[in-house]
N, C-alpha and C. Protein backbone atom coordinates (compact mmCIF):
# COMPACT_ATOMS: atom_id res chain seq x y z
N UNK A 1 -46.15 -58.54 81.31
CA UNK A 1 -46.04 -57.54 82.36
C UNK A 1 -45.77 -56.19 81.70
N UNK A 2 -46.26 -55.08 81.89
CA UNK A 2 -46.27 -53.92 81.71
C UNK A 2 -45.65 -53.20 83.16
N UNK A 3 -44.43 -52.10 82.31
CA UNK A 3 -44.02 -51.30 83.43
C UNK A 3 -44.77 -50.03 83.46
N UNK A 4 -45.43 -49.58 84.36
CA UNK A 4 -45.98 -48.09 84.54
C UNK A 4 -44.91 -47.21 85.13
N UNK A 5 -44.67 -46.09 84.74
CA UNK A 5 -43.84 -44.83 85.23
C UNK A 5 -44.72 -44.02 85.55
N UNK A 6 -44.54 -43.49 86.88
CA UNK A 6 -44.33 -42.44 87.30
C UNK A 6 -43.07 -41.26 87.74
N UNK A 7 -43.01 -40.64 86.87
CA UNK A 7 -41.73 -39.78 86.70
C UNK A 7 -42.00 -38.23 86.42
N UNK A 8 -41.04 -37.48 87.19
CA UNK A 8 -41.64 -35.87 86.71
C UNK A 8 -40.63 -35.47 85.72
N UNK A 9 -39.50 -35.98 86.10
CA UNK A 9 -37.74 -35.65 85.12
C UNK A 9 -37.49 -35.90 84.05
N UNK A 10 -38.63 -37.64 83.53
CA UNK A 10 -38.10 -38.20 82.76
C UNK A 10 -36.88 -39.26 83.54
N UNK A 11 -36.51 -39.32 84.48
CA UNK A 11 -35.20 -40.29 84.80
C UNK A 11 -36.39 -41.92 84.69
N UNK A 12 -37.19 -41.76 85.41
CA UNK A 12 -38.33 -43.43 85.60
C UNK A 12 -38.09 -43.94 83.77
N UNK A 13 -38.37 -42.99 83.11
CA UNK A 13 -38.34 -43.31 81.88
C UNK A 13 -37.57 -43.51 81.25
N UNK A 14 -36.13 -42.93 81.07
CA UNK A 14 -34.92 -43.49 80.89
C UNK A 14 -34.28 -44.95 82.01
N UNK A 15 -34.91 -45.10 83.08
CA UNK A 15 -34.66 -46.53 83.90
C UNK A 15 -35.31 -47.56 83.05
N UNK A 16 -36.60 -47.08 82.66
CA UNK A 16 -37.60 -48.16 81.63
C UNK A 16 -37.00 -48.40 81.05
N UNK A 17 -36.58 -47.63 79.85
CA UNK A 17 -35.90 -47.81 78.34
C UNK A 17 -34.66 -48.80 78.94
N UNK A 18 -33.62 -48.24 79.63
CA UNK A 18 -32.81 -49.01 79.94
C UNK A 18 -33.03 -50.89 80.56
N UNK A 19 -34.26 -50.89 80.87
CA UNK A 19 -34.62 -52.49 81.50
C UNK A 19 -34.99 -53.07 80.04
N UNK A 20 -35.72 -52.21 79.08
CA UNK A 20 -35.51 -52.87 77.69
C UNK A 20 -36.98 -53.54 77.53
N UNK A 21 -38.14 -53.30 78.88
CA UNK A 21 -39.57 -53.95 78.45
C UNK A 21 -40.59 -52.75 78.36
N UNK A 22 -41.74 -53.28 77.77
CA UNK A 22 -42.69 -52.29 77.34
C UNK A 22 -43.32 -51.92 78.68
N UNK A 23 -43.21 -50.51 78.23
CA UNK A 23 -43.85 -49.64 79.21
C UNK A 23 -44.02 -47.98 78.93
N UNK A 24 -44.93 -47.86 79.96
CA UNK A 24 -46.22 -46.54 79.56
C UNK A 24 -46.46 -45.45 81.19
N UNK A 25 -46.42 -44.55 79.98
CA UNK A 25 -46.33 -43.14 81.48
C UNK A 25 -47.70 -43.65 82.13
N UNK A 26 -47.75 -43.18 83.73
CA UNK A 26 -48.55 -43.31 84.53
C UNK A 26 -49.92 -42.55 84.20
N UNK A 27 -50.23 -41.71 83.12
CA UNK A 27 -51.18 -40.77 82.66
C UNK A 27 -51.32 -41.61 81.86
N UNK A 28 -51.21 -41.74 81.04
CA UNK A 28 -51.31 -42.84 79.31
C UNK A 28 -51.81 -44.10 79.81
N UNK A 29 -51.92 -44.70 80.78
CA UNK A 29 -52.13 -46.09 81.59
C UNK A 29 -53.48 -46.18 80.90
N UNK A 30 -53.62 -47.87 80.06
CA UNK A 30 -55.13 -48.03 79.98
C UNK A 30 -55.04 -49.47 80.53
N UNK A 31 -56.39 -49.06 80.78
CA UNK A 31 -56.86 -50.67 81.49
C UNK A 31 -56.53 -51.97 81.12
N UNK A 32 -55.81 -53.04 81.62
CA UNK A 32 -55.74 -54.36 80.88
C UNK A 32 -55.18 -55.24 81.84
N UNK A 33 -55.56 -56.84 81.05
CA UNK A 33 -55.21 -57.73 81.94
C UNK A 33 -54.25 -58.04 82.21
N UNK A 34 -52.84 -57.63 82.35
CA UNK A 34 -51.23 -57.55 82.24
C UNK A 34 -51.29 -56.94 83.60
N UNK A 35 -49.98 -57.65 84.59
CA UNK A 35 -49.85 -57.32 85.71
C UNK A 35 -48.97 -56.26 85.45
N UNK A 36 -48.52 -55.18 86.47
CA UNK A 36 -47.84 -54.39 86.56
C UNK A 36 -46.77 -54.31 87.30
N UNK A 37 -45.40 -53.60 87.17
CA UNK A 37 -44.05 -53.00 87.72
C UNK A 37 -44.71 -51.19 87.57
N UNK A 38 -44.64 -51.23 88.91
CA UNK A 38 -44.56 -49.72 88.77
C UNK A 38 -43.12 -48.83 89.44
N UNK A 39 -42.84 -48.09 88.07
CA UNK A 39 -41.50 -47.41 88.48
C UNK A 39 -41.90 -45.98 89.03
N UNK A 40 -41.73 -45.32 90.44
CA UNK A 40 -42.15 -44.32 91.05
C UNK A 40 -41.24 -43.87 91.79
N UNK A 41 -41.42 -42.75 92.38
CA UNK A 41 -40.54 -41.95 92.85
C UNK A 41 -41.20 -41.24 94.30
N UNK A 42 -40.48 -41.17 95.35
CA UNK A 42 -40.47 -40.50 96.84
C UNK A 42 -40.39 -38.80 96.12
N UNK A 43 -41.52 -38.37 96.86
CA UNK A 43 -41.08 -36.71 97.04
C UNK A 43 -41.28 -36.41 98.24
N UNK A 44 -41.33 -35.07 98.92
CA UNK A 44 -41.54 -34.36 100.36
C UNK A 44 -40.44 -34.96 101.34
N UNK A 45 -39.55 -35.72 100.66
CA UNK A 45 -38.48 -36.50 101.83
C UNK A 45 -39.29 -37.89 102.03
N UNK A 46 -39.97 -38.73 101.28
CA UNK A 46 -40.20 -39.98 101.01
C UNK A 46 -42.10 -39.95 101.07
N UNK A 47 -42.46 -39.06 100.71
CA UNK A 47 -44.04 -39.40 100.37
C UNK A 47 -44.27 -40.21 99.10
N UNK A 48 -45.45 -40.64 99.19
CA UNK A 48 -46.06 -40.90 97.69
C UNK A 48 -46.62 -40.03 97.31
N UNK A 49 -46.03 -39.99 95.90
CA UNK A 49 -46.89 -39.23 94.86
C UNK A 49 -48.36 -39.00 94.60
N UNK A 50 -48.50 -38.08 94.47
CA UNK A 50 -50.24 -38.00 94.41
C UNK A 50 -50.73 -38.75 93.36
N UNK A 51 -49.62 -39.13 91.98
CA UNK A 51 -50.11 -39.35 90.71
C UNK A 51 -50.40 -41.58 90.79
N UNK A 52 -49.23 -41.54 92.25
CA UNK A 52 -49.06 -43.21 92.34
C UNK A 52 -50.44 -43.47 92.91
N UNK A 53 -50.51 -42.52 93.96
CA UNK A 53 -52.00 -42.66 95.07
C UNK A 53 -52.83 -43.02 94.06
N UNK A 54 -53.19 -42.07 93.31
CA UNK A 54 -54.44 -42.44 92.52
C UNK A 54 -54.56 -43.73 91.59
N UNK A 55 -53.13 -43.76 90.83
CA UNK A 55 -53.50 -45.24 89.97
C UNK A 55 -53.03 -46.19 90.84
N UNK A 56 -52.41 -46.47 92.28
CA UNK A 56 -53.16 -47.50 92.79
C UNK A 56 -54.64 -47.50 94.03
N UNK A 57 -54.79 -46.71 93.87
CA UNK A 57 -56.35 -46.68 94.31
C UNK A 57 -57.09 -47.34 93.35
N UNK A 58 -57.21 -46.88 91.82
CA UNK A 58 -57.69 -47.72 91.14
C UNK A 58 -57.04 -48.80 90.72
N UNK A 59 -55.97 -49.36 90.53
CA UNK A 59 -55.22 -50.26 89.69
C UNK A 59 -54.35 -51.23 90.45
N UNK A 60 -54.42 -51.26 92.24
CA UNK A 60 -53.57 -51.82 92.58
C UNK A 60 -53.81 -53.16 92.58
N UNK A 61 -54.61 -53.96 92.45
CA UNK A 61 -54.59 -55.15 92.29
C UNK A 61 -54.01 -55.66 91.09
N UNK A 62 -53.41 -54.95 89.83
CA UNK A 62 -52.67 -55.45 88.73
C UNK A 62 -51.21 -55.14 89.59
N UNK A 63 -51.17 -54.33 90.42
CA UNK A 63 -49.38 -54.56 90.85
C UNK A 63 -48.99 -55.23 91.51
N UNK A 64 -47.96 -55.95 90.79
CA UNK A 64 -47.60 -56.67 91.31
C UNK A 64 -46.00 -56.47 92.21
N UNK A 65 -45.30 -55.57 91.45
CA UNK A 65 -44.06 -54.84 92.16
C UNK A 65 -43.44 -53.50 92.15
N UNK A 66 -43.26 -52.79 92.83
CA UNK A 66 -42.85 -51.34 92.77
C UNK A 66 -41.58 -51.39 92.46
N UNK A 67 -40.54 -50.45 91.85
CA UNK A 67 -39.33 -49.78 92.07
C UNK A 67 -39.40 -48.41 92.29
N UNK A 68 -38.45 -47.89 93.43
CA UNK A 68 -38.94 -46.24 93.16
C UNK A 68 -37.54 -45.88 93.22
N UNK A 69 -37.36 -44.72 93.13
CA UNK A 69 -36.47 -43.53 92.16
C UNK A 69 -36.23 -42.49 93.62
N UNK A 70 -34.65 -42.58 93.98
CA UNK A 70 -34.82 -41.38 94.77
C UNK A 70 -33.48 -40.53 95.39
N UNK A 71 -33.15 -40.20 96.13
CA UNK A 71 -31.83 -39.87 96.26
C UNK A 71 -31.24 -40.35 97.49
N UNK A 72 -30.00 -41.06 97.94
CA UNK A 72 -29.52 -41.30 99.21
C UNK A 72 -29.26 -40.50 100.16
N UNK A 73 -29.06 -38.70 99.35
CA UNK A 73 -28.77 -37.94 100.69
C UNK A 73 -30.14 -37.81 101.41
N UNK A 74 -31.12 -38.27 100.89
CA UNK A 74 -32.04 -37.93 101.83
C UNK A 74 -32.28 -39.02 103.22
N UNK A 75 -31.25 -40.14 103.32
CA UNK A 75 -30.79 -40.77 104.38
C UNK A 75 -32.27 -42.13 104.41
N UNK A 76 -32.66 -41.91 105.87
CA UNK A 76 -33.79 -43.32 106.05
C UNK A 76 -35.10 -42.74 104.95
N UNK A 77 -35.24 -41.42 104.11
CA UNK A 77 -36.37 -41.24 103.58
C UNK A 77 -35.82 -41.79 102.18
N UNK A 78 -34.43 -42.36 101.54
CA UNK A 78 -34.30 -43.16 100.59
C UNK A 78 -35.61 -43.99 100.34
N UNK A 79 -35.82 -43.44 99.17
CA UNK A 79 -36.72 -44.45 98.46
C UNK A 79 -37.98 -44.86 99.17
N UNK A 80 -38.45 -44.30 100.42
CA UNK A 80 -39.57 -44.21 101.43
C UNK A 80 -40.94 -44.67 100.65
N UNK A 81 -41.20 -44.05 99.45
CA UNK A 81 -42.36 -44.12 98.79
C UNK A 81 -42.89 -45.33 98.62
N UNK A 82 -41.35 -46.23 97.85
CA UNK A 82 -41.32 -47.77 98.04
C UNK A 82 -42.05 -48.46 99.36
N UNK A 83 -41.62 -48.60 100.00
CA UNK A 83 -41.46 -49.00 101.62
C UNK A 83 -43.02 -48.97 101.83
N UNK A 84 -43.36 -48.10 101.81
CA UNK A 84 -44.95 -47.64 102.31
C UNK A 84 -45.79 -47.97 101.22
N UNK A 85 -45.54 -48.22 99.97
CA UNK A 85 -46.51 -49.37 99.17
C UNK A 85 -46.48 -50.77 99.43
N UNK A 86 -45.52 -50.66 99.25
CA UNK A 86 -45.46 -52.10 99.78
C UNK A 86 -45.41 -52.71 101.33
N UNK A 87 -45.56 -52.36 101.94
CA UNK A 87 -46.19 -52.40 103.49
C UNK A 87 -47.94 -52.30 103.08
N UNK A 88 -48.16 -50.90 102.73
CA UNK A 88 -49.94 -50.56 103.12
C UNK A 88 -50.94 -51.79 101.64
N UNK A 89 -49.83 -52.12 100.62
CA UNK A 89 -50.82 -53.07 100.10
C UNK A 89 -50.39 -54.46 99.60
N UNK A 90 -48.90 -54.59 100.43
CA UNK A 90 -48.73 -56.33 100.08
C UNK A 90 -48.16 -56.48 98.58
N UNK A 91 -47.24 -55.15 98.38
CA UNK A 91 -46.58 -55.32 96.92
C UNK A 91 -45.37 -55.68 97.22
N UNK A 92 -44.40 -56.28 96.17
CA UNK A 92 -43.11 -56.46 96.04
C UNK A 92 -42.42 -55.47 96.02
N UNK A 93 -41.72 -55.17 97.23
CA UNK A 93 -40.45 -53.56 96.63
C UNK A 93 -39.53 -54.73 95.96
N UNK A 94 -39.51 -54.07 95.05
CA UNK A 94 -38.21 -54.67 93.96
C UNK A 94 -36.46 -54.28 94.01
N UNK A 95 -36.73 -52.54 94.11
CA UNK A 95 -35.37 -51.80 94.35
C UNK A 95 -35.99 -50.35 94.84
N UNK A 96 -34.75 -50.03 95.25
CA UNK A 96 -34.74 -48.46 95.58
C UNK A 96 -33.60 -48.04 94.73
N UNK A 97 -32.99 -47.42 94.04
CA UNK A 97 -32.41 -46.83 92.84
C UNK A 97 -32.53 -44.89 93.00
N UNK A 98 -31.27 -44.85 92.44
CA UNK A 98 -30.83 -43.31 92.38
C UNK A 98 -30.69 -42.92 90.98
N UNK A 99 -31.49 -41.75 90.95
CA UNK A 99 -31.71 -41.05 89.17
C UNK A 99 -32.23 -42.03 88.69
N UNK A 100 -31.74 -42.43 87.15
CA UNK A 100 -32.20 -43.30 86.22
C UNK A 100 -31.44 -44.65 86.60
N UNK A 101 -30.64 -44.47 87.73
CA UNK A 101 -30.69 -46.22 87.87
C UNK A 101 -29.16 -46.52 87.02
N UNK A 102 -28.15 -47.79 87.65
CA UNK A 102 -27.06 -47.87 87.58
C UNK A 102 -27.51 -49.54 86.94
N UNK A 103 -26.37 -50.07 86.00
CA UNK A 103 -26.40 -51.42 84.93
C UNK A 103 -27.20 -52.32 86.06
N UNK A 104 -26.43 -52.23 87.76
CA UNK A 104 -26.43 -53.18 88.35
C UNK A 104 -28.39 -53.38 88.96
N UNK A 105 -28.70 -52.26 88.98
CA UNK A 105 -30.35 -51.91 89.40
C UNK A 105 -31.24 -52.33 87.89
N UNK A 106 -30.59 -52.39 86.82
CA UNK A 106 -31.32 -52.35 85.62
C UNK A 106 -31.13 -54.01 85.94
N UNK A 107 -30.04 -55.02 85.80
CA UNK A 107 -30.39 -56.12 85.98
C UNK A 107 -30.90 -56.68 86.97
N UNK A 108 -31.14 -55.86 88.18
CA UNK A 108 -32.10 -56.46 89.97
C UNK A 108 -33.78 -56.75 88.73
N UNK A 109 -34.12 -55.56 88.22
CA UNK A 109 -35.35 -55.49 87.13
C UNK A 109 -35.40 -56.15 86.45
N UNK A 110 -34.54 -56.53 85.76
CA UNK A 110 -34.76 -57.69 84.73
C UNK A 110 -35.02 -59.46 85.03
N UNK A 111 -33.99 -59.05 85.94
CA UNK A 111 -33.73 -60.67 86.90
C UNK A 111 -35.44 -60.84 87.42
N UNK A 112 -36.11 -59.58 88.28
CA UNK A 112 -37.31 -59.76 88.39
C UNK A 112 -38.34 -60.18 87.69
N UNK A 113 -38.13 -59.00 86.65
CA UNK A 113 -39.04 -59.76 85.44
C UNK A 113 -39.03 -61.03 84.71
N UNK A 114 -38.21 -61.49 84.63
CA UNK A 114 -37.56 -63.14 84.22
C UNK A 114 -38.73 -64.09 85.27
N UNK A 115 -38.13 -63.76 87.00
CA UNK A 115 -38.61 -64.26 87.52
C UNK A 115 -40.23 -64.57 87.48
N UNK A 116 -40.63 -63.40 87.53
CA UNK A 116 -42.37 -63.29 87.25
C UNK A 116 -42.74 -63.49 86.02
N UNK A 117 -42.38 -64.66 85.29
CA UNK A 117 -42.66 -64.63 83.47
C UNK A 117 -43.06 -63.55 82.84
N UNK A 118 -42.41 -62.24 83.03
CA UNK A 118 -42.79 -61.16 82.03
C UNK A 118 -44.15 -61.40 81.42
């Protein structure tokens, strides 16, 4: 399993490093037979990213689970981006997580990945 980031801060990417498996910015993404975790992030108060839209337009049949990245003051639009992938294409929301993500969100990820034989 390969994690894809989508991140503008750098925080998706310090959540990666911290889960401890290989993974690659959402631009750098090349094609392959390895399912995907995609780590993404809510903007506009819980949209998707234009950068997620596009690689799962092309790529969503390798995902297999989202986490996204977002802030709680923004209330029911927490982590929204999540929610609405996984509703409009039948993905796993995994977590919703704030900044780069707390020990206890890094092991919800790992525990996942375990689960899905990495």
């Amino acid at each position: 399993m390969l994690i894809v980031v989508d991140s503008l801060t750098g925080q998706g990417q310090r959540f990666a490093k911290k889960v401890g498996h290989p993974y690659v910015d959402i631009q750098d993404y090349v094609e392959s037979n390895e399912d995907v975790l995609l780590l993404t992030r809510s903007f506009n108060f819980g949209e998707v990213t234009h950068e997620a839209k596009a690689f799962l337009k092309d790529h969503h049949k390798k995902v297999v689970g989202v986490a996204v990245s977002g802030n709680k003051n923004w209330g029911a639009n927490f982590g929204a981006a999540g929610i609405k992938i996984s509703r409009k294409l039948g993905i796993d929301l995994v977590l919703k997580y704030e900044g780069s993500g707390f020990d206890d969100d890094v092991k919800v990820v790992q525990a996942w990945l375990e689960g899905k034989g990495k």
